[in-house]
PDB file of N, CA and C in Angstrom:
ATOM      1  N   UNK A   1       0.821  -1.193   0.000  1.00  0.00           N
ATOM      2  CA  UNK A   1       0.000   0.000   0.000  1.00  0.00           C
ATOM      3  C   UNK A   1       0.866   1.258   0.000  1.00  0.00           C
ATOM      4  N   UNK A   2       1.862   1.235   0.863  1.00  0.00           N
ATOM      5  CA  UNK A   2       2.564   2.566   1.005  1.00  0.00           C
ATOM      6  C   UNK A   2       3.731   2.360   0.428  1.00  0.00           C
ATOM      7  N   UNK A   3       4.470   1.576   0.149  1.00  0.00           N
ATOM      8  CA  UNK A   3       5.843   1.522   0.024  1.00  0.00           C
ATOM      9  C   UNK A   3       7.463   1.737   0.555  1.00  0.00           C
ATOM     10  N   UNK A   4       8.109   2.505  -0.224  1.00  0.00           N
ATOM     11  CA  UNK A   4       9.671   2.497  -0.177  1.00  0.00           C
ATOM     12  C   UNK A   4       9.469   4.064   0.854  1.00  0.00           C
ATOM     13  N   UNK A   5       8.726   5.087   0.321  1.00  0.00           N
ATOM     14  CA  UNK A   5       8.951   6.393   0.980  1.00  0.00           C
ATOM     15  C   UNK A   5       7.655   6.189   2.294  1.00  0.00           C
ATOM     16  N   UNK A   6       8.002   6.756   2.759  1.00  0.00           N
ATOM     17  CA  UNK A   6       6.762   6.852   3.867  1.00  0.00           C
ATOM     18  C   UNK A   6       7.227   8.290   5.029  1.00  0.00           C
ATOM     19  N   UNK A   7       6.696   9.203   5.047  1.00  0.00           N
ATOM     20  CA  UNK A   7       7.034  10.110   6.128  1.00  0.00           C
ATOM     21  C   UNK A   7       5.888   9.654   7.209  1.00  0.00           C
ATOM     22  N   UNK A   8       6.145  10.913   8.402  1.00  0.00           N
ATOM     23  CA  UNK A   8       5.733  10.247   9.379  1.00  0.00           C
ATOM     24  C   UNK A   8       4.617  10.931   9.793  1.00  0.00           C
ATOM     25  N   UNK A   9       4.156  11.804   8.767  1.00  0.00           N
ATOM     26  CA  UNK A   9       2.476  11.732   8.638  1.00  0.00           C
ATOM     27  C   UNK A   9       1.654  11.093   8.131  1.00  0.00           C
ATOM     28  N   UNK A  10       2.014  10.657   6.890  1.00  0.00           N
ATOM     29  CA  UNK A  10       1.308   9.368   6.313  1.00  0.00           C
ATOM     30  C   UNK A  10       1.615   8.235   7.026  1.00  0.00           C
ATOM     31  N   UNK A  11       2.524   7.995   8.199  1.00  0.00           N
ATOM     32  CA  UNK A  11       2.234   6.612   9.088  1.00  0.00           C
ATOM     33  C   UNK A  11       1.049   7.420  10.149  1.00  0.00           C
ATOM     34  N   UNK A  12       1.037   8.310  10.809  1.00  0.00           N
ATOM     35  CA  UNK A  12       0.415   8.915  11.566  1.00  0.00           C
ATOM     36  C   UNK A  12      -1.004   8.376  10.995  1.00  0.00           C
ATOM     37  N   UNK A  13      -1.145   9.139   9.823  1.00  0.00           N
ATOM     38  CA  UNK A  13      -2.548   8.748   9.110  1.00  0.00           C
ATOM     39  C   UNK A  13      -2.864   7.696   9.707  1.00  0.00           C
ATOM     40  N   UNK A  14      -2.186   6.722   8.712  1.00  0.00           N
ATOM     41  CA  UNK A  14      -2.525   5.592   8.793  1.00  0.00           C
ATOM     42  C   UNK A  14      -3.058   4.913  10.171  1.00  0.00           C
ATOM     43  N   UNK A  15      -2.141   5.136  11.131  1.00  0.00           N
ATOM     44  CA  UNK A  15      -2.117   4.885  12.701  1.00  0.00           C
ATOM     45  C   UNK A  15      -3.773   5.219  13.538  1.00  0.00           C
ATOM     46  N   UNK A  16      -4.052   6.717  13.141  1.00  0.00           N
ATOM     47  CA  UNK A  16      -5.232   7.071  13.144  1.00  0.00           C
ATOM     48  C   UNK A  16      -6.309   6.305  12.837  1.00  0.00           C
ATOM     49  N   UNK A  17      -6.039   6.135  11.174  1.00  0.00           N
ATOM     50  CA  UNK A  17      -7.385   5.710  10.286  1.00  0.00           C
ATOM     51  C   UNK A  17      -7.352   3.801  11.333  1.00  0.00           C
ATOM     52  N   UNK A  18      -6.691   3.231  11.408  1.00  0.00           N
ATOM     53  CA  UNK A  18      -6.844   1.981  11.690  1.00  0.00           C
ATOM     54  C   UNK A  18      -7.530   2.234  12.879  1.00  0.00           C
ATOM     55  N   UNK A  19      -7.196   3.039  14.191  1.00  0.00           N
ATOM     56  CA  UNK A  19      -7.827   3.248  15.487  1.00  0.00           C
ATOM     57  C   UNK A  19      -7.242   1.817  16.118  1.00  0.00           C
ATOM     58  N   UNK A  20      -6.145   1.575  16.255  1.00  0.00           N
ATOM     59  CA  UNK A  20      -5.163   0.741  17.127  1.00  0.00           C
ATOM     60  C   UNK A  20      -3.813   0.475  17.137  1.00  0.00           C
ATOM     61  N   UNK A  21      -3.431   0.086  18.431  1.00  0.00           N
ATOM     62  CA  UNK A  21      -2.042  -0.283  18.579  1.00  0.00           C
ATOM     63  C   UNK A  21      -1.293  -0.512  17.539  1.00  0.00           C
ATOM     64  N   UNK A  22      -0.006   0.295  17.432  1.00  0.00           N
ATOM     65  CA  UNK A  22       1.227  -0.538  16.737  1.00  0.00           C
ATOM     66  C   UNK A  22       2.433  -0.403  17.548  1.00  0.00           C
ATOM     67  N   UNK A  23       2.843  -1.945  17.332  1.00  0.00           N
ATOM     68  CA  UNK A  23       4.281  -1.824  17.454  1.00  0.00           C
ATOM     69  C   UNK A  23       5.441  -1.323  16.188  1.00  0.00           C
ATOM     70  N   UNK A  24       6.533  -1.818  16.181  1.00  0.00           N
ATOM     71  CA  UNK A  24       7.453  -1.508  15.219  1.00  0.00           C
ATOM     72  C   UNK A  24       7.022  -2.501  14.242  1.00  0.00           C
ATOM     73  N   UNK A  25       7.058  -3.605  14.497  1.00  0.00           N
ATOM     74  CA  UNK A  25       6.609  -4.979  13.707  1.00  0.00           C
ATOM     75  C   UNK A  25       5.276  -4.647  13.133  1.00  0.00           C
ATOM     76  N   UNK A  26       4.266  -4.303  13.422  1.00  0.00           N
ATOM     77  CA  UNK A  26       3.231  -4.332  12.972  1.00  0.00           C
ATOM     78  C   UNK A  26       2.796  -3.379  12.076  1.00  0.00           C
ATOM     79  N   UNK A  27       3.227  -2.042  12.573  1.00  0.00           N
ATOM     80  CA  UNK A  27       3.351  -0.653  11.621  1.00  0.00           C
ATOM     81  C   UNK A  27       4.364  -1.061  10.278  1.00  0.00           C
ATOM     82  N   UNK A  28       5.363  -1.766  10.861  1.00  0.00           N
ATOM     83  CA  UNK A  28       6.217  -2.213   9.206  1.00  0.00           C
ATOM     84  C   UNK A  28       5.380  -3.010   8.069  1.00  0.00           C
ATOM     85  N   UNK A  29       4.617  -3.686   8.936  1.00  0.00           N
ATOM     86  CA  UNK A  29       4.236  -4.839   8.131  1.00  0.00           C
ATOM     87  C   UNK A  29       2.699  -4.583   7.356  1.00  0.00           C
ATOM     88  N   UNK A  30       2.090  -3.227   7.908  1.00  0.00           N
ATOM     89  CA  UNK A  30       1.196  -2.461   7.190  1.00  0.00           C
ATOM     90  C   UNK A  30       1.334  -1.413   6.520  1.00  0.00           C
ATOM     91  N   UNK A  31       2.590  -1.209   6.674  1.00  0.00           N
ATOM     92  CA  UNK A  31       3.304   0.171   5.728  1.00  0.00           C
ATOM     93  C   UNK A  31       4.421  -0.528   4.770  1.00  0.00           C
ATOM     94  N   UNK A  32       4.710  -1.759   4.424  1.00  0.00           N
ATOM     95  CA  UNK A  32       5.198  -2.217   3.810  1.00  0.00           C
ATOM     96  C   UNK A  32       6.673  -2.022   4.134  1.00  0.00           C
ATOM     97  N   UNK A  33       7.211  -1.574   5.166  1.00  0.00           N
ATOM     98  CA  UNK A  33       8.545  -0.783   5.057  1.00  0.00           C
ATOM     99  C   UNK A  33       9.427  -1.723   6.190  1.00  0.00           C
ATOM    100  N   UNK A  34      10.543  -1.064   6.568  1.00  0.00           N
ATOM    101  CA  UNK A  34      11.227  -2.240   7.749  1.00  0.00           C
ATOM    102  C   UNK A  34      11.050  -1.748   9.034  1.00  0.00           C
ATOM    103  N   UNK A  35      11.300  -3.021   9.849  1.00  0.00           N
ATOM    104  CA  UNK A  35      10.596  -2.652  11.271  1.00  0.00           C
ATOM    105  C   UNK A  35      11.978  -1.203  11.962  1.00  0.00           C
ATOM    106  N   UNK A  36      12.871  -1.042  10.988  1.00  0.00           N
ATOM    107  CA  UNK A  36      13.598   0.209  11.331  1.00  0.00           C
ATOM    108  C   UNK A  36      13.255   0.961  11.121  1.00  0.00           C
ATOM    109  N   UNK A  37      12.708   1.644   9.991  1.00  0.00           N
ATOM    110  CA  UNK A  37      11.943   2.597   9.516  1.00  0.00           C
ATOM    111  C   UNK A  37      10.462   3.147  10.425  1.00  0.00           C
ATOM    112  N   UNK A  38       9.898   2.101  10.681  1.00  0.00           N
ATOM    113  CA  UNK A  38       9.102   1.901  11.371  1.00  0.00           C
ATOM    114  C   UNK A  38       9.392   2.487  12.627  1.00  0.00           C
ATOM    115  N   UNK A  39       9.979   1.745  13.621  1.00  0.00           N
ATOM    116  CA  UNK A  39      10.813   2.271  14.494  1.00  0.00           C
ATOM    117  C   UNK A  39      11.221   3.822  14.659  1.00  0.00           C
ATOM    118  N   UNK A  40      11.427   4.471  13.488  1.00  0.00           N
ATOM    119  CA  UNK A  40      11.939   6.256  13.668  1.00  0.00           C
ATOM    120  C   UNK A  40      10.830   6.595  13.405  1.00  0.00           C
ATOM    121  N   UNK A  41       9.546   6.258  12.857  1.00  0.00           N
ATOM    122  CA  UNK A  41       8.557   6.633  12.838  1.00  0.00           C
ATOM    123  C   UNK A  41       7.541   6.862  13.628  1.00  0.00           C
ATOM    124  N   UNK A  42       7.707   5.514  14.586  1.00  0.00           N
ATOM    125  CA  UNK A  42       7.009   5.743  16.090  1.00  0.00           C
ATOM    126  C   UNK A  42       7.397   6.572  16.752  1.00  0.00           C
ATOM    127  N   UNK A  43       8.853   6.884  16.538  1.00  0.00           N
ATOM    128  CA  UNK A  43       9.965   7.347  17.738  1.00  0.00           C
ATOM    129  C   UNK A  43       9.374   9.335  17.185  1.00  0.00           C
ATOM    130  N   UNK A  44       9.060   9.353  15.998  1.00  0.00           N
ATOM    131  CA  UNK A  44       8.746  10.905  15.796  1.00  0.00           C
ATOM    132  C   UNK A  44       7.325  11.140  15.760  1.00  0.00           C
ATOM    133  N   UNK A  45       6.763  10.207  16.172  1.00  0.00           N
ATOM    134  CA  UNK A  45       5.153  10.639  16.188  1.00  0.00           C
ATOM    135  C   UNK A  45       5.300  10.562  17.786  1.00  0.00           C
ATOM    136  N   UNK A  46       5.631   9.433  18.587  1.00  0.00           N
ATOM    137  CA  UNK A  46       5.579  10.213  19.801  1.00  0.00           C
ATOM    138  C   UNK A  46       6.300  11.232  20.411  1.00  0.00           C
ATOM    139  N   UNK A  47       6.782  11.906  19.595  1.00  0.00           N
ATOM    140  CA  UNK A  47       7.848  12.893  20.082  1.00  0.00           C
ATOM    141  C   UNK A  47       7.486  14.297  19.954  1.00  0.00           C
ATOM    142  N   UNK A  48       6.883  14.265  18.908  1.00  0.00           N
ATOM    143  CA  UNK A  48       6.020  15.344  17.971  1.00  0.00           C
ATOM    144  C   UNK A  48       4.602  16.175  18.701  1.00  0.00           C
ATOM    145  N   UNK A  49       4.779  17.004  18.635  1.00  0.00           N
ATOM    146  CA  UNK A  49       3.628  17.855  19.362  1.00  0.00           C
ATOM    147  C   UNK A  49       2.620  17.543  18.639  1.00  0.00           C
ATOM    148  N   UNK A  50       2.564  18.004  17.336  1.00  0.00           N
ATOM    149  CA  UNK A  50       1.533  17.439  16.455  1.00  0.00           C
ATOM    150  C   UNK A  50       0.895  16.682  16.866  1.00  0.00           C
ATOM    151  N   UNK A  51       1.107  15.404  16.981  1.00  0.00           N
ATOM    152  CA  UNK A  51       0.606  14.452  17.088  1.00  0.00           C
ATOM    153  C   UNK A  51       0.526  13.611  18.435  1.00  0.00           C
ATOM    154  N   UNK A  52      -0.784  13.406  19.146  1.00  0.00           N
ATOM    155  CA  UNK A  52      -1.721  12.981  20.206  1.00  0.00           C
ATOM    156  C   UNK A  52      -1.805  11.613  20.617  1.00  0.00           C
ATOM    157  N   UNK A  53      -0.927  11.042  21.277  1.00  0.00           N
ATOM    158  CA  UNK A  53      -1.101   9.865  21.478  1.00  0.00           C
ATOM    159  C   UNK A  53      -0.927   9.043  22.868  1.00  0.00           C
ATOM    160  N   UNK A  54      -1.657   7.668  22.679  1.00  0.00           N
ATOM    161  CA  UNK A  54      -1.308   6.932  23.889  1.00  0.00           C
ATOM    162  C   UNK A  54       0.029   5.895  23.618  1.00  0.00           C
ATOM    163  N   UNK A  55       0.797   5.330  24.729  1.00  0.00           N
ATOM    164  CA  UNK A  55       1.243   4.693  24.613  1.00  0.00           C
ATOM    165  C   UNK A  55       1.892   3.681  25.544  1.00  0.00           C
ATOM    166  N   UNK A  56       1.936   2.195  25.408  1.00  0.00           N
ATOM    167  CA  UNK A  56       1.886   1.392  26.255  1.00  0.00           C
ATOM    168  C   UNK A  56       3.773   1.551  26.739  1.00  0.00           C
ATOM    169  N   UNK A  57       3.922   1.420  28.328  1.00  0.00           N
ATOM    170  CA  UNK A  57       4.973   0.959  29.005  1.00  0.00           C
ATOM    171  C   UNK A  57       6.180   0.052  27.709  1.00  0.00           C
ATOM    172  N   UNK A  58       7.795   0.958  28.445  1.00  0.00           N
ATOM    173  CA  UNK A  58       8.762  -0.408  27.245  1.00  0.00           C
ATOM    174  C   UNK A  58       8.495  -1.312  29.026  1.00  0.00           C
ATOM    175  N   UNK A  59       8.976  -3.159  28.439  1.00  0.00           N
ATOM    176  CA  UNK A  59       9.462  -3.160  27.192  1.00  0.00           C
ATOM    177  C   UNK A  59       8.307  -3.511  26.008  1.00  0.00           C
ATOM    178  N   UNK A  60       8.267  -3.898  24.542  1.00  0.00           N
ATOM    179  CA  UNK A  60       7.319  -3.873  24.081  1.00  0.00           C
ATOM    180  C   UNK A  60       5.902  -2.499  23.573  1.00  0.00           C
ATOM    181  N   UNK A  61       6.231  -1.346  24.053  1.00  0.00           N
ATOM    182  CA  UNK A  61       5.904  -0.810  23.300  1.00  0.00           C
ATOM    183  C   UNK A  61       4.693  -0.348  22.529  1.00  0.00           C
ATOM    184  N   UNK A  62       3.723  -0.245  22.851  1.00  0.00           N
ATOM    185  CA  UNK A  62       2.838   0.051  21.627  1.00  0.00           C
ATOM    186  C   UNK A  62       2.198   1.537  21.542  1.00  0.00           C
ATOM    187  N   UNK A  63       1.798   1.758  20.457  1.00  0.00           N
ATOM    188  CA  UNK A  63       1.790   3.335  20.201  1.00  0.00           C
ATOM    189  C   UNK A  63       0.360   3.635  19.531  1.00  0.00           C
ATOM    190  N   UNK A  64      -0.501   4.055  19.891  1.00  0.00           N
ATOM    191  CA  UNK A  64      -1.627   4.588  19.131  1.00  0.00           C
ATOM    192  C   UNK A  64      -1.851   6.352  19.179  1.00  0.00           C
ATOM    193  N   UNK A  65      -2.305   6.339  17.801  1.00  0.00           N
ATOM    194  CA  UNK A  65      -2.609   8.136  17.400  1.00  0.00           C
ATOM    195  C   UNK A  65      -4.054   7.898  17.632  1.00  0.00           C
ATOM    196  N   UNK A  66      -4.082   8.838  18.547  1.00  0.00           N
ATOM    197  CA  UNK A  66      -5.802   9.595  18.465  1.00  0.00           C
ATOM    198  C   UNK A  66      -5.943  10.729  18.049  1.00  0.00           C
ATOM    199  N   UNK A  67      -5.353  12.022  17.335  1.00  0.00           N
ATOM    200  CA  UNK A  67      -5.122  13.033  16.631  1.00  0.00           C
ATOM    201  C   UNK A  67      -4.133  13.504  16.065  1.00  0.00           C
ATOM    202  N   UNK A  68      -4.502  14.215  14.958  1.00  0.00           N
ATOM    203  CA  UNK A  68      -3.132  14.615  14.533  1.00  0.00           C
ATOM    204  C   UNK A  68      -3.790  15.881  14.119  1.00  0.00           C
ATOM    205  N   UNK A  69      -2.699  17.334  14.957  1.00  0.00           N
ATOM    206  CA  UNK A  69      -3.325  18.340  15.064  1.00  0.00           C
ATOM    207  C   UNK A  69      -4.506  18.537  15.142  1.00  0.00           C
ATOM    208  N   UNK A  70      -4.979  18.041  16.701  1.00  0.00           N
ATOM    209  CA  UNK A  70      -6.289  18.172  17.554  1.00  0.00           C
ATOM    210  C   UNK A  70      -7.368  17.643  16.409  1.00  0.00           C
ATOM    211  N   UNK A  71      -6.833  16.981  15.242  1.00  0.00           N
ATOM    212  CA  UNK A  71      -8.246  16.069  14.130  1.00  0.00           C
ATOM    213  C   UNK A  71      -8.584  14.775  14.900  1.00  0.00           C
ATOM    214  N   UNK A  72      -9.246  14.558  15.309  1.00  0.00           N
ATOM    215  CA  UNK A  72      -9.439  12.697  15.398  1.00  0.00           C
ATOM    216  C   UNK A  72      -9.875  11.858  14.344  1.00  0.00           C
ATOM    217  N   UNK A  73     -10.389  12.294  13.573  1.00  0.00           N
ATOM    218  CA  UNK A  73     -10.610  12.172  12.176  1.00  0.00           C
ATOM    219  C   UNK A  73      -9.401  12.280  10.611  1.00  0.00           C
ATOM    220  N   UNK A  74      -9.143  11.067  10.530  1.00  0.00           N
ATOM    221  CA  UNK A  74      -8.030  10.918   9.252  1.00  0.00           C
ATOM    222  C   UNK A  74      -8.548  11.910   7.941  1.00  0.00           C
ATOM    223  N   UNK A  75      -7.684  12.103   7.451  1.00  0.00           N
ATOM    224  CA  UNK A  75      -7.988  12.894   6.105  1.00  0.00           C
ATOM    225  C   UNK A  75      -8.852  11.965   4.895  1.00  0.00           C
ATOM    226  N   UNK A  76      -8.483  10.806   5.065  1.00  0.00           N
ATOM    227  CA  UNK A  76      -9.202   9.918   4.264  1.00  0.00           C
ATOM    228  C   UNK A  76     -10.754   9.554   4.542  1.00  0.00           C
ATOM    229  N   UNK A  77     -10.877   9.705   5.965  1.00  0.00           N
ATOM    230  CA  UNK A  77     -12.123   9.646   6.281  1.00  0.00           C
ATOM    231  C   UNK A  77     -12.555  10.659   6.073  1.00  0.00           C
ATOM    232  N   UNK A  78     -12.566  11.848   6.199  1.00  0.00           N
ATOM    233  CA  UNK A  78     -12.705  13.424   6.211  1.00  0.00           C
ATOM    234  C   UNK A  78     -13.335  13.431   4.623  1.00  0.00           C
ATOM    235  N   UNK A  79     -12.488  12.879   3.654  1.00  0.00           N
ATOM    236  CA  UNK A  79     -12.838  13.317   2.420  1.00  0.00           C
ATOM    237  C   UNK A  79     -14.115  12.296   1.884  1.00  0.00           C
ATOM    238  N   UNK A  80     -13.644  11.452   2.254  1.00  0.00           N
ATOM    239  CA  UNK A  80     -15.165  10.015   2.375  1.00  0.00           C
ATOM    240  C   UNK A  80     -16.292  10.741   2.568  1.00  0.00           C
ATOM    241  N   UNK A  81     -16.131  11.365   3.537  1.00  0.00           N
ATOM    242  CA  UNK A  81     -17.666  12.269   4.078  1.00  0.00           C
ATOM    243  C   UNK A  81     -17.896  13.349   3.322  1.00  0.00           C
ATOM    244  N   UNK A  82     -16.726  14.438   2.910  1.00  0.00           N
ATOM    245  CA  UNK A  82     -17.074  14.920   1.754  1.00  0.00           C
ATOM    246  C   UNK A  82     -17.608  14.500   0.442  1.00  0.00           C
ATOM    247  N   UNK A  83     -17.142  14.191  -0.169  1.00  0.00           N
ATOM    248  CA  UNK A  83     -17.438  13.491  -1.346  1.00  0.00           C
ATOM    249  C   UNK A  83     -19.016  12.526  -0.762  1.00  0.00           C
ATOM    250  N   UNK A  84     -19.573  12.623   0.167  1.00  0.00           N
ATOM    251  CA  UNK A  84     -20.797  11.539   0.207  1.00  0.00           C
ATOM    252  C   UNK A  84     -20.023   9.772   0.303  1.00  0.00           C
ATOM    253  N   UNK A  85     -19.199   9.783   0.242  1.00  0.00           N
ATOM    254  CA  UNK A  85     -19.056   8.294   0.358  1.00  0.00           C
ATOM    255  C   UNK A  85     -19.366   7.859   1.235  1.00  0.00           C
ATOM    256  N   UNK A  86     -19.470   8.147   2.037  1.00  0.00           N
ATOM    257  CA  UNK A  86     -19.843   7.299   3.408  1.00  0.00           C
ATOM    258  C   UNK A  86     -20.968   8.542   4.313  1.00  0.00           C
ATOM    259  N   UNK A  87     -22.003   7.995   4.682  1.00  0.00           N
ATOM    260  CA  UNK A  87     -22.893   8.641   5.934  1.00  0.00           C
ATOM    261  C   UNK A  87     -22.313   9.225   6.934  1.00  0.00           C
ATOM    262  N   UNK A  88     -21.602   8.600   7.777  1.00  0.00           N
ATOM    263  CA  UNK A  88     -20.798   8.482   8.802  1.00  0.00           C
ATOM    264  C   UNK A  88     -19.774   7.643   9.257  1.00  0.00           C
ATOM    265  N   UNK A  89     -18.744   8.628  10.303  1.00  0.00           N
ATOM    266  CA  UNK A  89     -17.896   8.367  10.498  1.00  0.00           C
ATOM    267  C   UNK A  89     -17.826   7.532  11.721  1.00  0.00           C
TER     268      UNK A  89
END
């Protein structure tokens, strides 16, 4: 789905739009990318003001976005509702 590039708003997105936990392993393995990549990606979304999150005790780790810049709502969903695709969110 995502590939070779990935910044760490489009994992954010993503993180959002799913509405659960990731680890490094799991965010790699839905972003297509390596669990290193992955890894600096968690490491700058929880670091990041931007972006609103919970996150479980090391060791193990897990990281969920509930906003990104006070949205709780992904851009993909956002436009779904524009466009009429969907009723609700």
């Amino acid at each position: 789905m995502y590939g070779n590039y990935v910044d760490t708003n489009a994992a954010a997105e993503a993180m959002l739009e799913a509405d659960k936990y990731f680890t490094s392993k799991s965010l790699a393995e839905k972003l297509n990318i390596t669990a290193k990549k992955a890894s600096g990606l968690l490491y700058n979304i929880r670091t990041t003001n931007k972006y609103e999150t919970i996150e479980t005790p090391l060791p193990n780790r897990e990281v969920k976005v509930i906003s990104i810049k006070g949205s709780k709502i992904s851009r993909n969903k956002l436009w779904d509702l524009a466009l009429n695709l969907k009723t609700h969110i």
